[in-house]
N, C-alpha and C. Protein backbone atom coordinates (compact mmCIF):
# COMPACT_ATOMS: atom_id res chain seq x y z
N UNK A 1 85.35 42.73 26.90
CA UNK A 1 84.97 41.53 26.20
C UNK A 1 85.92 40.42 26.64
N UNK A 2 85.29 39.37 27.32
CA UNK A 2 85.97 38.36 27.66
C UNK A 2 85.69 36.71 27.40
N UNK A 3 86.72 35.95 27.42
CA UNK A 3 85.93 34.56 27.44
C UNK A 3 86.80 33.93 28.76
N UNK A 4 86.00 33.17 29.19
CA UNK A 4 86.47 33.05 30.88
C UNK A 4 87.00 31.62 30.32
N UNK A 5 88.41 30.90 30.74
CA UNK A 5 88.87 29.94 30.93
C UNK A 5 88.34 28.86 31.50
N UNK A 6 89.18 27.64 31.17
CA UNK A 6 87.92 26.74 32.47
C UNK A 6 88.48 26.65 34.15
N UNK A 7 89.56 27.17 34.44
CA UNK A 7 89.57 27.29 35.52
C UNK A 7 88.63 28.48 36.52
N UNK A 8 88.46 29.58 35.57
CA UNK A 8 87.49 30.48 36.40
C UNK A 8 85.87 30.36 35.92
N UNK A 9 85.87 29.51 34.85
CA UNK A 9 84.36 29.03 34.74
C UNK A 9 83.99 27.95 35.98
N UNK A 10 84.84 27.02 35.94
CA UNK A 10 84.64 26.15 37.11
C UNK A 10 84.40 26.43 38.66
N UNK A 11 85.09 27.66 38.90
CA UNK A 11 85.11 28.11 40.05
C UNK A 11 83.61 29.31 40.26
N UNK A 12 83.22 29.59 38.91
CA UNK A 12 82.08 29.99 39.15
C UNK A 12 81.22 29.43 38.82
N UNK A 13 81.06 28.01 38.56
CA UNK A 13 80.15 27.30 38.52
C UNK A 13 80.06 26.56 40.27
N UNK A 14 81.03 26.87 41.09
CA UNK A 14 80.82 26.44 42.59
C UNK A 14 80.63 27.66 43.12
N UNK A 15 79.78 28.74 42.33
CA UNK A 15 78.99 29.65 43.42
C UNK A 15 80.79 30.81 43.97
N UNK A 16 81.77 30.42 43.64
CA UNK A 16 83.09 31.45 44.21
C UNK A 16 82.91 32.63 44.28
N UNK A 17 82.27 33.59 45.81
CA UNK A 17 81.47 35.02 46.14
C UNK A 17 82.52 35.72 45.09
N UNK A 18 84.15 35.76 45.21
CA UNK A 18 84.63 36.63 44.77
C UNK A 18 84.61 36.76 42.88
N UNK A 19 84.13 35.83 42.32
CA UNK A 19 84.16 36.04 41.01
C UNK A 19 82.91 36.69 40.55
N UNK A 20 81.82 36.02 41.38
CA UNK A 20 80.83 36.32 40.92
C UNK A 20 80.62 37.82 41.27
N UNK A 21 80.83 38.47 42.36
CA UNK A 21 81.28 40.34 42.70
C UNK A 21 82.20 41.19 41.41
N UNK A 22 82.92 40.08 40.90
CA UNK A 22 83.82 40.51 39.67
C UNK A 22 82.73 40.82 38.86
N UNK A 23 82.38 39.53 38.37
CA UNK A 23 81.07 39.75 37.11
C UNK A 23 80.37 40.70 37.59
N UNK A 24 79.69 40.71 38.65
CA UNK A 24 78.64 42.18 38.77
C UNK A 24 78.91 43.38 38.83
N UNK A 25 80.53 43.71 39.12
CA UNK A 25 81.27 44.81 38.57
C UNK A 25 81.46 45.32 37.44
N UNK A 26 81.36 44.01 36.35
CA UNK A 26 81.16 44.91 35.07
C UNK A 26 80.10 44.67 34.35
N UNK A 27 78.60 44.19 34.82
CA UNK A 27 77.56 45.12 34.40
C UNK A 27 77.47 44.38 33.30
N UNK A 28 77.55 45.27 32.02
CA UNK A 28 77.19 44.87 30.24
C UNK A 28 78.39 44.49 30.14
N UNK A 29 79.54 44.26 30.52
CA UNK A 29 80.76 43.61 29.54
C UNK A 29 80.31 42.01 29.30
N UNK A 30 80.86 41.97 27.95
CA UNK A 30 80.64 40.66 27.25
C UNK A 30 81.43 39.78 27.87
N UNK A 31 81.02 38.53 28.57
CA UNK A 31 81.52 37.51 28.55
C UNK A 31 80.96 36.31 28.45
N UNK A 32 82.88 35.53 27.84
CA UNK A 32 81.59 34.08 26.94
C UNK A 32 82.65 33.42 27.08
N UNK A 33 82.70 32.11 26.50
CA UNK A 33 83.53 30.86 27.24
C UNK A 33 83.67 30.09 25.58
N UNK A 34 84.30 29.25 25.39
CA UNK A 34 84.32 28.57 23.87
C UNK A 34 84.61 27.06 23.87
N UNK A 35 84.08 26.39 23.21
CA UNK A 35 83.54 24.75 22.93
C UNK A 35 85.09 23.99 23.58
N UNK A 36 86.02 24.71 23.47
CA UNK A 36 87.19 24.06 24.04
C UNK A 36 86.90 23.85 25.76
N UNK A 37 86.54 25.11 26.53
CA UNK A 37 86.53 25.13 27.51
C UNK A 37 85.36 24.00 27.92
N UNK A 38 84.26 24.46 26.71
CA UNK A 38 82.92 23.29 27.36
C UNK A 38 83.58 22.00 27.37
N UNK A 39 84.40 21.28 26.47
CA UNK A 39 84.95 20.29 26.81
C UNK A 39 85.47 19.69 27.80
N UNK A 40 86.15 20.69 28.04
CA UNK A 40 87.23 20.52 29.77
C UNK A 40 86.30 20.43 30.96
N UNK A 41 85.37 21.30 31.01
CA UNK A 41 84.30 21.33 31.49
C UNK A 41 83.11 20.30 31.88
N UNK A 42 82.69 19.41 30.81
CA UNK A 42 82.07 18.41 30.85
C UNK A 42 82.92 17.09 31.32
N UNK A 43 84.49 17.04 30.69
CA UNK A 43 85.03 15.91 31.52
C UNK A 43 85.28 16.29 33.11
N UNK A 44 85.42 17.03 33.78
CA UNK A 44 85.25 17.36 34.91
C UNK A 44 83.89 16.82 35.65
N UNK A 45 82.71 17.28 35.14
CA UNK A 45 81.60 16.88 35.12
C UNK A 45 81.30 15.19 35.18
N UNK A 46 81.74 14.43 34.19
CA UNK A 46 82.12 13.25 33.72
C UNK A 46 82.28 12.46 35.14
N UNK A 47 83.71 13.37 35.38
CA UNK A 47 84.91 12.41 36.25
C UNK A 47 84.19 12.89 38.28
N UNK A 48 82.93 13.51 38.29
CA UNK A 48 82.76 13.99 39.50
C UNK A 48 81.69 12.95 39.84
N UNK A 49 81.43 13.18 41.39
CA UNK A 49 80.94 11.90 41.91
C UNK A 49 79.38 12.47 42.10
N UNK A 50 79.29 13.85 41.92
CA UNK A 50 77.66 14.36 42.14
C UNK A 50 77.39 14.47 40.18
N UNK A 51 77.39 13.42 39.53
CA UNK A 51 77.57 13.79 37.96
C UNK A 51 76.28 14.48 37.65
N UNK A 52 75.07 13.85 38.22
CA UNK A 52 73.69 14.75 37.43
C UNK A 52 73.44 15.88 38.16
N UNK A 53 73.75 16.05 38.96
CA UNK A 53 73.62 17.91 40.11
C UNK A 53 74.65 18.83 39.30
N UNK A 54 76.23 18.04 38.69
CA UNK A 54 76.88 19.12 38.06
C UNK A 54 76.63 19.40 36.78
N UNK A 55 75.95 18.04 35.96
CA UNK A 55 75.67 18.42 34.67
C UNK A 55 74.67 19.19 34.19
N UNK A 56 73.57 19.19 35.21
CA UNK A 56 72.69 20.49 35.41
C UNK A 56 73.04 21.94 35.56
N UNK A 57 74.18 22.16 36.51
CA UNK A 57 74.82 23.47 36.61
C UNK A 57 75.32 24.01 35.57
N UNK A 58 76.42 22.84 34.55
CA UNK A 58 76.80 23.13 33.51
C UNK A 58 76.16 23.49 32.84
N UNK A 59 74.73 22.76 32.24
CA UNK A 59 73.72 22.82 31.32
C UNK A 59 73.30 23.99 31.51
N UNK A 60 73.26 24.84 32.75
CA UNK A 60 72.36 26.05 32.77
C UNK A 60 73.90 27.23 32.71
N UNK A 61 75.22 26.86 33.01
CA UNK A 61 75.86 27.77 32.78
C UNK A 61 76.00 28.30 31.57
N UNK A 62 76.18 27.16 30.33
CA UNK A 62 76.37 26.76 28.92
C UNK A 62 75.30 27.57 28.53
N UNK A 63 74.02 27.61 29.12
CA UNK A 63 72.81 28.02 28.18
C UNK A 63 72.88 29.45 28.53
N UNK A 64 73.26 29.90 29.24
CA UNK A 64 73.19 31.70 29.73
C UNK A 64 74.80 32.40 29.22
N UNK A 65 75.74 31.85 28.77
CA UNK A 65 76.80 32.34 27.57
C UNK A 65 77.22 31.97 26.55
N UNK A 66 77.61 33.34 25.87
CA UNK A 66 77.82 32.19 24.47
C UNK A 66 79.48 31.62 24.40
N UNK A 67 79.20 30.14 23.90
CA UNK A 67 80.29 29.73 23.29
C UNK A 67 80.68 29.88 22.04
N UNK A 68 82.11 29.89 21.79
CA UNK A 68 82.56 30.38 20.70
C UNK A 68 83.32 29.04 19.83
N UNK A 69 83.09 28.93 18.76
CA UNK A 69 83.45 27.78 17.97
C UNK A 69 84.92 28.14 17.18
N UNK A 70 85.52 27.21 16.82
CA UNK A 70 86.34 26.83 16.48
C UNK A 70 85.70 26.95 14.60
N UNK A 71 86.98 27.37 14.03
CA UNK A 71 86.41 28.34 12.49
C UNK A 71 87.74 27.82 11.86
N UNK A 72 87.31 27.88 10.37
CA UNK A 72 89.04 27.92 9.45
C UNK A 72 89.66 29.07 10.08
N UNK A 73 89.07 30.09 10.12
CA UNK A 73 89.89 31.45 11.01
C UNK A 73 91.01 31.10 12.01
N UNK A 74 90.08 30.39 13.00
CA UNK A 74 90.69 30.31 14.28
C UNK A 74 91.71 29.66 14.05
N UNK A 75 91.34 28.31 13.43
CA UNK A 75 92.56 27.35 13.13
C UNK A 75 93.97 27.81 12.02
N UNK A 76 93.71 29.14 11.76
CA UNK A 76 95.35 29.86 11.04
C UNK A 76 95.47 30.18 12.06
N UNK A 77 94.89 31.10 13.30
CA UNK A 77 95.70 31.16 13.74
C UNK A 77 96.26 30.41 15.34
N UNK A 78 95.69 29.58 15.13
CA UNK A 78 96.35 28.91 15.79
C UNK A 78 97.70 28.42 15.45
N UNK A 79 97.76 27.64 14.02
CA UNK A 79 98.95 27.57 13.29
C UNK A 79 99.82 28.86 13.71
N UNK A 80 99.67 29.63 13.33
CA UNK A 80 100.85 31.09 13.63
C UNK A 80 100.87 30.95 14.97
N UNK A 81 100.30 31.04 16.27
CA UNK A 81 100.24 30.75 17.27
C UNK A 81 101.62 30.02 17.41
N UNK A 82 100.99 28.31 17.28
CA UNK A 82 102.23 27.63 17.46
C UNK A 82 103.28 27.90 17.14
N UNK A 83 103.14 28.17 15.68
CA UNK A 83 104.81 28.49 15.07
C UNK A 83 105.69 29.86 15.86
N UNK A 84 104.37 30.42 16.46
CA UNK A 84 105.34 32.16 17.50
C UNK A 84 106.04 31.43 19.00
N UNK A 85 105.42 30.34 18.95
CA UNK A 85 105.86 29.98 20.26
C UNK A 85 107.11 28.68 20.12
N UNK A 86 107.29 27.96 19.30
CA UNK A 86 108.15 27.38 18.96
C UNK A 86 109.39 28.08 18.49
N UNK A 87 109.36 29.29 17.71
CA UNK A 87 110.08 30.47 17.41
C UNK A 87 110.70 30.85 18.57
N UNK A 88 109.84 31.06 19.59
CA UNK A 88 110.29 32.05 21.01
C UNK A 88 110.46 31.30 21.90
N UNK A 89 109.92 29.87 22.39
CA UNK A 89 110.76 29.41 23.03
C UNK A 89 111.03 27.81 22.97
N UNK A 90 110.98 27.31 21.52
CA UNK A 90 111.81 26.12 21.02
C UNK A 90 113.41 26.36 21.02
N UNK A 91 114.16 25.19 20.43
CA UNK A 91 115.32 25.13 20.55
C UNK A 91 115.40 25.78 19.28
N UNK A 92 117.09 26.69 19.32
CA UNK A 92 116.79 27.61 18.12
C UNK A 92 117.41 26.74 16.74
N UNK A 93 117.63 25.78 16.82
CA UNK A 93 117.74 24.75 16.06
C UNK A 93 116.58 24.47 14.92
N UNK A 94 116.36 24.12 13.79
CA UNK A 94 115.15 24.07 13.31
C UNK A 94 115.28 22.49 13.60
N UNK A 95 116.17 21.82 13.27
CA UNK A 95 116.23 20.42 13.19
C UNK A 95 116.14 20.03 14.70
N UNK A 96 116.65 20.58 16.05
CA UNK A 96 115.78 19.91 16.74
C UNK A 96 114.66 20.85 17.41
N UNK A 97 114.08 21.54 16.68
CA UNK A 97 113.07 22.43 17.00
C UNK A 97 111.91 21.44 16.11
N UNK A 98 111.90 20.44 15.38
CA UNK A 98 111.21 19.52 14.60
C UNK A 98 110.29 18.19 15.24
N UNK A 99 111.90 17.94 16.45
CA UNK A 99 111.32 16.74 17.09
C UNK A 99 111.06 17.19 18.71
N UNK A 100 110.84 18.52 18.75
CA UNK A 100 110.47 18.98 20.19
C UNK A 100 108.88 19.01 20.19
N UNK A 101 108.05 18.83 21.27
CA UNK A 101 106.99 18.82 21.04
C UNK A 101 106.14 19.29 22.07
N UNK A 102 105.22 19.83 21.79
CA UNK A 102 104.47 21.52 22.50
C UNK A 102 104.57 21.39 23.84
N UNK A 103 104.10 19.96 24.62
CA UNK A 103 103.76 19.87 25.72
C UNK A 103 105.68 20.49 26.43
N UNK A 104 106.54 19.87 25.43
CA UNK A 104 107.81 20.05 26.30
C UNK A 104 108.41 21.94 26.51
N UNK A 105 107.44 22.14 26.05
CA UNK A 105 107.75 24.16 25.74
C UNK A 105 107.26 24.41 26.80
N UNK A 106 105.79 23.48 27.53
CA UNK A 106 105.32 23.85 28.62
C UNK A 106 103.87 24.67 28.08
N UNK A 107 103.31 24.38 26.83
CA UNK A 107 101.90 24.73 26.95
C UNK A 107 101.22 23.31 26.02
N UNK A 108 99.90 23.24 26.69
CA UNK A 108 99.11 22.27 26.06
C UNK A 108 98.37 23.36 24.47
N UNK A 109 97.87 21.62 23.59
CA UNK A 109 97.08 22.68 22.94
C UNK A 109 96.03 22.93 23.20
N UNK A 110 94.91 22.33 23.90
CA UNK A 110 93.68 23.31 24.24
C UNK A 110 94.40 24.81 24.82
N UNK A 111 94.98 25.25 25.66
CA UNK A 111 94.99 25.89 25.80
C UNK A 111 96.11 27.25 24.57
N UNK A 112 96.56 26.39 23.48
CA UNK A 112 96.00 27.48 22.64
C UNK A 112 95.37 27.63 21.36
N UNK A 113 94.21 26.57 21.20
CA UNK A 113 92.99 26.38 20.91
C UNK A 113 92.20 27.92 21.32
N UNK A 114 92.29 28.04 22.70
CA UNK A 114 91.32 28.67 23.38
C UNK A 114 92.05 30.34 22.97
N UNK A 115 93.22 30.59 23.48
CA UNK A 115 93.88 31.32 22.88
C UNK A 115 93.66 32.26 21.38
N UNK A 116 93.63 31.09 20.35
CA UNK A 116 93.42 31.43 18.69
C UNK A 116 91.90 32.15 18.98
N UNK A 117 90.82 31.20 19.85
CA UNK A 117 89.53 31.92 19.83
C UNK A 117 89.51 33.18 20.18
N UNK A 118 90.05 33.38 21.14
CA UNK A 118 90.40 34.68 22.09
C UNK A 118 90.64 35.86 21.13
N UNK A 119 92.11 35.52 20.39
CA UNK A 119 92.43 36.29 19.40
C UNK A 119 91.69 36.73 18.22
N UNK A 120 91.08 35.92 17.97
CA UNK A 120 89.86 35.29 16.53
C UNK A 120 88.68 36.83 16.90
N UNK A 121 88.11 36.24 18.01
CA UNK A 121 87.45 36.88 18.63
C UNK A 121 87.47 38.99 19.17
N UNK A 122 88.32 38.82 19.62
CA UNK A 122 89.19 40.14 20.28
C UNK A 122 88.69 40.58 21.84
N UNK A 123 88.44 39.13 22.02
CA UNK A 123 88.75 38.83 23.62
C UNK A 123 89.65 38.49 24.57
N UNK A 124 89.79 39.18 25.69
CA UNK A 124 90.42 38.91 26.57
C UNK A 124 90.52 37.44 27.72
N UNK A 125 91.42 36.60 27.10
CA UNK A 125 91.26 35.76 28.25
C UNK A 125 91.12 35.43 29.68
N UNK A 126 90.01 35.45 30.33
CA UNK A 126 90.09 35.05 31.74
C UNK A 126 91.04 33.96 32.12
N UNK A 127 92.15 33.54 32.81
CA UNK A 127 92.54 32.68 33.23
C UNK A 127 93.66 32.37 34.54
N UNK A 128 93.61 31.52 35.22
CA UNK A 128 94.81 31.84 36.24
C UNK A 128 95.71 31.29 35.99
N UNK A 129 95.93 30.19 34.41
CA UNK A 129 96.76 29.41 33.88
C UNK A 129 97.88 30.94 33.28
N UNK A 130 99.25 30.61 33.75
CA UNK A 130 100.52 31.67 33.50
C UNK A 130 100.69 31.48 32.19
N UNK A 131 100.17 30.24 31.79
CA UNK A 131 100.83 29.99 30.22
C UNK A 131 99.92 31.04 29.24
N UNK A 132 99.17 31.29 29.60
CA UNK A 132 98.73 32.60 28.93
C UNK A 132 99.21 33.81 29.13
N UNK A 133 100.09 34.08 30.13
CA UNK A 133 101.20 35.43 29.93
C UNK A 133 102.39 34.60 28.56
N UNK A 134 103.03 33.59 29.03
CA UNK A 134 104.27 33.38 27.80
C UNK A 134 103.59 33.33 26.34
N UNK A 135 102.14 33.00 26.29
CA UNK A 135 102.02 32.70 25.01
C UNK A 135 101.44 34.16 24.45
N UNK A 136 101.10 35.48 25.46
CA UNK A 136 100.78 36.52 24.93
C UNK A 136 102.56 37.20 24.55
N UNK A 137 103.73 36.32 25.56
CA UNK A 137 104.93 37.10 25.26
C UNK A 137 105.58 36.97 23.78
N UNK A 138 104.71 35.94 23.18
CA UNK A 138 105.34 35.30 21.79
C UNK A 138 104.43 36.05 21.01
N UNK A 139 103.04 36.21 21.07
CA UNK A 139 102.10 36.66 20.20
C UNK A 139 101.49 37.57 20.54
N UNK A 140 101.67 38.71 21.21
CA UNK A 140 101.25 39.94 21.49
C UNK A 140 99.86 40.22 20.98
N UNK A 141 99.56 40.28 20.35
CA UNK A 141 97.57 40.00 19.93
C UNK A 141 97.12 39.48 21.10
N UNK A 142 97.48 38.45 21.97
CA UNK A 142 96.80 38.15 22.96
C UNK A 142 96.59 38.79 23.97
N UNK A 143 95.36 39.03 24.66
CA UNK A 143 95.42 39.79 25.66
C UNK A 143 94.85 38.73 27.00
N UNK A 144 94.81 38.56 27.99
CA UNK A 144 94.56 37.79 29.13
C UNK A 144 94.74 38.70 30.25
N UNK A 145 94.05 38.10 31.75
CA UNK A 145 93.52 38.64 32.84
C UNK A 145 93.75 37.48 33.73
N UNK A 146 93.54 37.61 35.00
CA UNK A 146 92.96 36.83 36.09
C UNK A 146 93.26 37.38 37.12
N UNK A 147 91.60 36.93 37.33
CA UNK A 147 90.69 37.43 38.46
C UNK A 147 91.01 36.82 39.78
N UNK A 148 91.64 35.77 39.74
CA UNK A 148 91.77 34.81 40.60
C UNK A 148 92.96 35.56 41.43
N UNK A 149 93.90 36.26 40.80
CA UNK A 149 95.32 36.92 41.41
C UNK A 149 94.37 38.05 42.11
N UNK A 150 93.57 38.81 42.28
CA UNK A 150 93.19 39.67 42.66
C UNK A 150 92.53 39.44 43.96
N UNK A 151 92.09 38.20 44.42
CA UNK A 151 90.83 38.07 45.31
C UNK A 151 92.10 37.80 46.37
């Protein structure tokens, strides 16, 4: 059970032989992608110069998996999320662990938005983004992959 990131959704939305050999390797395993990623996804889309050829691709990628929404669920734990990673690698200071702020730890929050879903869920993240190894080193519930190291 997986939800693919937007870096390896993107890359299989340009047809990439080696991901798509991945996917047909596993057959019935679940995989699905979540409203965070469609976001990232569509501004890409947005910001590209073929916009109605990609928003079509999208439109038909979007419609053949499911996305996963964002819940009061998700959003505790995302909260715990943050707070495991500010814990593990903020300053051990609380007072200046107060005015430090996520991006400077070195993870964005979509990406652990996407994360909380993952967890929420009890999916494995697809991604070639590393910040999903440190943020599984703080919160162990997380589990993550990439396919991309393999090809």
């Amino acid at each position: 059970m997986y939800l693919l990131d937007t870096n390896h959704s993107s890359k299989l939305l340009d047809g990439r032989p080696d991901l798509i050999r991945r996917l047909a390797s596993l057959e019935d395993a679940y995989i699905s992608t979540c409203v965070i990623v469609q976001g990232e996804l569509r501004f890409m889309v947005e910001r590209s110069e073929r916009r109605e050829s990609n928003l079509g691709r999208l439109q038909t990628f979007l419609r053949d998996i499911e996305v996963h929404a964002v819940s009061p669920e998700v959003a505790d734990i995302y909260g715990e999320l943050k707070n495991a990673l500010y814990a593990r690698f903020g300053p051990r200071s609380r007072l200046l662990r107060r005015g430090t702020k996520l991006d400077q730890l070195g993870f964005t929050d979509n990406d652990l938005w996407i994360a909380a879903i993952a967890v929420h869920n009890n999916l494995t993240v697809v991604s070639q983004d590393s910040d999903f190894a440190r943020i599984a080193e703080a919160y162990p519930a997380l589990q993550w992959e990439n396919w991309l190291a393999e090809s």
